[in-house]
C-alpha atoms as a PDB file:
ATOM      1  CA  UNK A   1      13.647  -5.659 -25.061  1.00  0.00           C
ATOM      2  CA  UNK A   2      11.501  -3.155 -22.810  1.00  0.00           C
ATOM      3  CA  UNK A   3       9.312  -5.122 -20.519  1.00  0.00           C
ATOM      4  CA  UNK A   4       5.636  -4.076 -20.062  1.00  0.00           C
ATOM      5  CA  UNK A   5       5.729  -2.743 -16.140  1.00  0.00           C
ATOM      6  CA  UNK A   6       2.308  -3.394 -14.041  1.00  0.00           C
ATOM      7  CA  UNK A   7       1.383   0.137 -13.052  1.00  0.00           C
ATOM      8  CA  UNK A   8      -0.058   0.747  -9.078  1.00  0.00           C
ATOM      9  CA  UNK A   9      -1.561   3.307  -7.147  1.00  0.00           C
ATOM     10  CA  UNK A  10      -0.273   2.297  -3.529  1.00  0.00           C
ATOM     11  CA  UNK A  11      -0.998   3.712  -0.368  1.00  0.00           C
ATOM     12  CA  UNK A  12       0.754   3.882   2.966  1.00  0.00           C
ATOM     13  CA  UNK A  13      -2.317   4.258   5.821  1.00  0.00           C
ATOM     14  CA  UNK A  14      -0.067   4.974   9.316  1.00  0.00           C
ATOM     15  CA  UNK A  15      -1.704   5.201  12.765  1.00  0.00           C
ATOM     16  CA  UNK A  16       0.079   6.002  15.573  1.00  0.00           C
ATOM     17  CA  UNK A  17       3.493   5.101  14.301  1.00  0.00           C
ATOM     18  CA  UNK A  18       1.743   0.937  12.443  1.00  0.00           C
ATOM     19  CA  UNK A  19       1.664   0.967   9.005  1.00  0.00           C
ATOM     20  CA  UNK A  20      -1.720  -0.720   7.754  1.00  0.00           C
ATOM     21  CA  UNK A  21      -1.449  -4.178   5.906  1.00  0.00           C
ATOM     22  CA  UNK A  22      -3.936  -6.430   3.682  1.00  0.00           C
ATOM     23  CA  UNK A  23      -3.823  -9.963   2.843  1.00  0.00           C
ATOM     24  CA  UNK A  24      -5.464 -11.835   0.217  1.00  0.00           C
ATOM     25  CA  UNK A  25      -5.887 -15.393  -0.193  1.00  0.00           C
ATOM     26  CA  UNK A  26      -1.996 -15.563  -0.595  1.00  0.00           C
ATOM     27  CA  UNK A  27       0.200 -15.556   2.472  1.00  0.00           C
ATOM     28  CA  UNK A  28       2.133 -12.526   1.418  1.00  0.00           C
ATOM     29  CA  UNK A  29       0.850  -9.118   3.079  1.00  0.00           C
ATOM     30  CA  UNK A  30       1.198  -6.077   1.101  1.00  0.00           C
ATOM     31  CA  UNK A  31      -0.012  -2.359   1.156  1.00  0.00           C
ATOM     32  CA  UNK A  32      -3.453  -0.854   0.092  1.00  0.00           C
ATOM     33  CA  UNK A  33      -3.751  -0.542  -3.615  1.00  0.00           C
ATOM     34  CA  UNK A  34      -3.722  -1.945  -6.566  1.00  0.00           C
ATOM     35  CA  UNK A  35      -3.474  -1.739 -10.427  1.00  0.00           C
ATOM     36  CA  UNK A  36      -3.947   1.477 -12.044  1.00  0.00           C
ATOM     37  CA  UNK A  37      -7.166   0.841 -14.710  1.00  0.00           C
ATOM     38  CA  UNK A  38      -7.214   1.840 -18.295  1.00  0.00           C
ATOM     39  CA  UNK A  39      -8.575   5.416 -18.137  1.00  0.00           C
ATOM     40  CA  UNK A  40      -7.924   5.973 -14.188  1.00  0.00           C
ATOM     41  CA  UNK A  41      -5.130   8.177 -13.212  1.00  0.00           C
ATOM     42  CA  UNK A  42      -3.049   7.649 -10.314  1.00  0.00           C
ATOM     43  CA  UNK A  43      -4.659   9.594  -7.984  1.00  0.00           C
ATOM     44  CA  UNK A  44      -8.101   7.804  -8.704  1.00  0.00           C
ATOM     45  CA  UNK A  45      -6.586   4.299  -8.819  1.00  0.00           C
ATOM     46  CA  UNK A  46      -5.360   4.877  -5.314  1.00  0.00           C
ATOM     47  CA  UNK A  47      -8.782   6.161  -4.002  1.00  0.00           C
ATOM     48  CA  UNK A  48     -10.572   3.414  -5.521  1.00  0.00           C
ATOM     49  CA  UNK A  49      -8.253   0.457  -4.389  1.00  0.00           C
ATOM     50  CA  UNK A  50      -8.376   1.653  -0.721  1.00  0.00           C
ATOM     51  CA  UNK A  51     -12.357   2.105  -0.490  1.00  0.00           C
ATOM     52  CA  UNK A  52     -12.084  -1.205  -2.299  1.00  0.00           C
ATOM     53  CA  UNK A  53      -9.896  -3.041  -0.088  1.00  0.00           C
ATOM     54  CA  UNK A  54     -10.434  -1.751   3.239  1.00  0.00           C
ATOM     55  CA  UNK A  55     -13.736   0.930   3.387  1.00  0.00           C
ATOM     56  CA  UNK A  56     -11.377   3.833   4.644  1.00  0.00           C
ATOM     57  CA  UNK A  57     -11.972   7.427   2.742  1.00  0.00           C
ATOM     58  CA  UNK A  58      -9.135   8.880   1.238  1.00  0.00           C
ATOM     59  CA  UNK A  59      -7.847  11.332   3.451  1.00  0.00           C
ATOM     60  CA  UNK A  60      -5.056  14.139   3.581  1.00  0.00           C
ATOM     61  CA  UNK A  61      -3.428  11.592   1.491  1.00  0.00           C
ATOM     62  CA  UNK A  62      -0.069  13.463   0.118  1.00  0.00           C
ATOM     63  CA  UNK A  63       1.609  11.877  -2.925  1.00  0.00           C
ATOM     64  CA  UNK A  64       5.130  10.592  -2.024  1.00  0.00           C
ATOM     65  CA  UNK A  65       6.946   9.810  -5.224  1.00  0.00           C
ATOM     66  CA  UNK A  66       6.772   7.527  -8.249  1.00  0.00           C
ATOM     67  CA  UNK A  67       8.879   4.457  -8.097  1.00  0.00           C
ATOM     68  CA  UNK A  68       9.940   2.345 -10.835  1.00  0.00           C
ATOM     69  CA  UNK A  69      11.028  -1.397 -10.166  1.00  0.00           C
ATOM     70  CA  UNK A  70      11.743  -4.419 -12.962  1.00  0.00           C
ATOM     71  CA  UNK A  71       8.370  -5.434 -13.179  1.00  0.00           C
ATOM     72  CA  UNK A  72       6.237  -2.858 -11.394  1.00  0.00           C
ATOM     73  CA  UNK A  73       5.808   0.803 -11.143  1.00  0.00           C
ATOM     74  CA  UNK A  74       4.097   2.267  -8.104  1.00  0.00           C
ATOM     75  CA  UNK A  75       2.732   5.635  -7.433  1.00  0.00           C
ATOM     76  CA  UNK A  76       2.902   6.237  -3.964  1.00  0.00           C
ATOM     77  CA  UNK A  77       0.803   7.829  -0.962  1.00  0.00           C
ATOM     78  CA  UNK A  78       0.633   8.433   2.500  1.00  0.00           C
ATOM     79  CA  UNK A  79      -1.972   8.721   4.852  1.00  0.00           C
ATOM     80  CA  UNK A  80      -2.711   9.654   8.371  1.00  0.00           C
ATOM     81  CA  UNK A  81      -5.843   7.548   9.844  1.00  0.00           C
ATOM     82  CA  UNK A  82      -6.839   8.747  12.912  1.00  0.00           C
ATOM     83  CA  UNK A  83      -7.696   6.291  16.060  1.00  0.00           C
ATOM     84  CA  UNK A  84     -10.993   6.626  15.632  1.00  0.00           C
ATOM     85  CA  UNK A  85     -10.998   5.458  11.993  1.00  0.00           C
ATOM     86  CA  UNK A  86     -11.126   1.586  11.669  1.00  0.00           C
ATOM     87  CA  UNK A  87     -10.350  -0.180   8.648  1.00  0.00           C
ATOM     88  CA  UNK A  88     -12.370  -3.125   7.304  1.00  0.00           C
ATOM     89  CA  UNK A  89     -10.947  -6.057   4.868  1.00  0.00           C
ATOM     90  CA  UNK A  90     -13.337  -5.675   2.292  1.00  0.00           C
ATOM     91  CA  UNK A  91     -13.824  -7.063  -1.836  1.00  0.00           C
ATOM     92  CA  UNK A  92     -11.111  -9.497  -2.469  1.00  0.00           C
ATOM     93  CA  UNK A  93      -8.968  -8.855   0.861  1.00  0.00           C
ATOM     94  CA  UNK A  94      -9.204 -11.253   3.632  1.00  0.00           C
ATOM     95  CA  UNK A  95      -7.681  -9.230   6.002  1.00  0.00           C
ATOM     96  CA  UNK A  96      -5.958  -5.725   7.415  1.00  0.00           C
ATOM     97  CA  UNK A  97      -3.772  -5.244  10.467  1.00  0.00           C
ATOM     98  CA  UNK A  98      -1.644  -2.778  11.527  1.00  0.00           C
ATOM     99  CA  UNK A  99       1.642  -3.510  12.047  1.00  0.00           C
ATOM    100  CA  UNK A 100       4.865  -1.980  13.291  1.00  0.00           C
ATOM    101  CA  UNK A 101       7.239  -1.065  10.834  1.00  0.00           C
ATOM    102  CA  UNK A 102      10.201  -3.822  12.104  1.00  0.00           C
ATOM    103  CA  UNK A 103       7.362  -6.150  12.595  1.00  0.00           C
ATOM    104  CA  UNK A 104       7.246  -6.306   8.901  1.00  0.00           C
ATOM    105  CA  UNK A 105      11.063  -7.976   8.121  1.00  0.00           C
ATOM    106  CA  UNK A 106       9.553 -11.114  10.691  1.00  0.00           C
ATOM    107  CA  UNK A 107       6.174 -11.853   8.450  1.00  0.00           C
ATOM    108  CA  UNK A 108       6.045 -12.411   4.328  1.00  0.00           C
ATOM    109  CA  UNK A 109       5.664  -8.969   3.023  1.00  0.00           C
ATOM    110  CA  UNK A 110       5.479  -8.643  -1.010  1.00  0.00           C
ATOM    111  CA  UNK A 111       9.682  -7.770  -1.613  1.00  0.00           C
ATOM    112  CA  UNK A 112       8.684  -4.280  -3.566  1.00  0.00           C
ATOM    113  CA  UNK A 113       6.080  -3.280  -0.675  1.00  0.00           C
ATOM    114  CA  UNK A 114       9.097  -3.974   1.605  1.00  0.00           C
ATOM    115  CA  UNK A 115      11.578  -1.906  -0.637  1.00  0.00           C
ATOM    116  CA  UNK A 116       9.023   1.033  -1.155  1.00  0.00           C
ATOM    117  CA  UNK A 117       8.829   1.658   3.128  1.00  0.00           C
ATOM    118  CA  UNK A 118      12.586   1.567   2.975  1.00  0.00           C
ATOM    119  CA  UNK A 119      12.726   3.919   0.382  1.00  0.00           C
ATOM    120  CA  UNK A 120      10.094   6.334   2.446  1.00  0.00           C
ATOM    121  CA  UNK A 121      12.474   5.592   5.802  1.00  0.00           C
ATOM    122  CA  UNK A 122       9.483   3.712   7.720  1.00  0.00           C
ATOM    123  CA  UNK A 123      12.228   0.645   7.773  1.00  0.00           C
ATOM    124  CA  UNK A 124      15.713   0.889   8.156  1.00  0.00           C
ATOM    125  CA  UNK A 125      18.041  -0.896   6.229  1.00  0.00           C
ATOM    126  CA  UNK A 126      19.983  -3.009   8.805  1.00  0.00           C
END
């Protein structure tokens, strides 16, 4: 039976070597983004969910890669944010901090937000 994947635009926001988190309600952290809406591509989906979630303009964002996991499919970005650019949690998110990358094995991090910076090298495996 082929299961129905949720599709996401995700971005990776780094800034001087922290990779940018957001929290909900939940406990879990996880990276800009969101679900991809019927009739929004990827590359809108992903500009939308970060101006959404934390007010910062999509910028020199480069397309990484398309992952596919068991339940979830996530097109992937990267972005540079420059010192002077602050983010603010904004619509549903309760918060954003930047974190190192090791930083985020010690807190909850959503498991395929944790597997897509391995897969992109920003954590190592051991």
């Amino acid at each position: 039976m082929n299961q129905i994947r949720e599709r996401h635009s995700t971005v990776i926001c780094l800034q001087d070597g922290k990779v940018l988190m957001v929290r909900k309600e939940a406990p879990q952290w996880s990276l800009p983004g969101g679900k991809i809406d019927p009739g929004e591509d990827h590359l809108e989906a992903a500009q939308r969910e970060l101006r959404e979630e934390t007010t910062l303009p999509f910028t020199n964002a480069e397309f990484v890669q398309h992952y596919v996991f068991e339940t979830e499919e996530h097109y992937l970005y990267q972005m540079p944010v420059p010192d002077s650019v602050v983010p603010h949690a904004a619509s549903e998110i309760l918060e954003c901090q930047w974190f190192w990358p090791q930083e985020m094995l010690k807190v909850d991090v959503k498991p395929t937000n944790i597997a897509l910076l391995k897969n992109v090298g920003l954590i190592s495996e051991d």
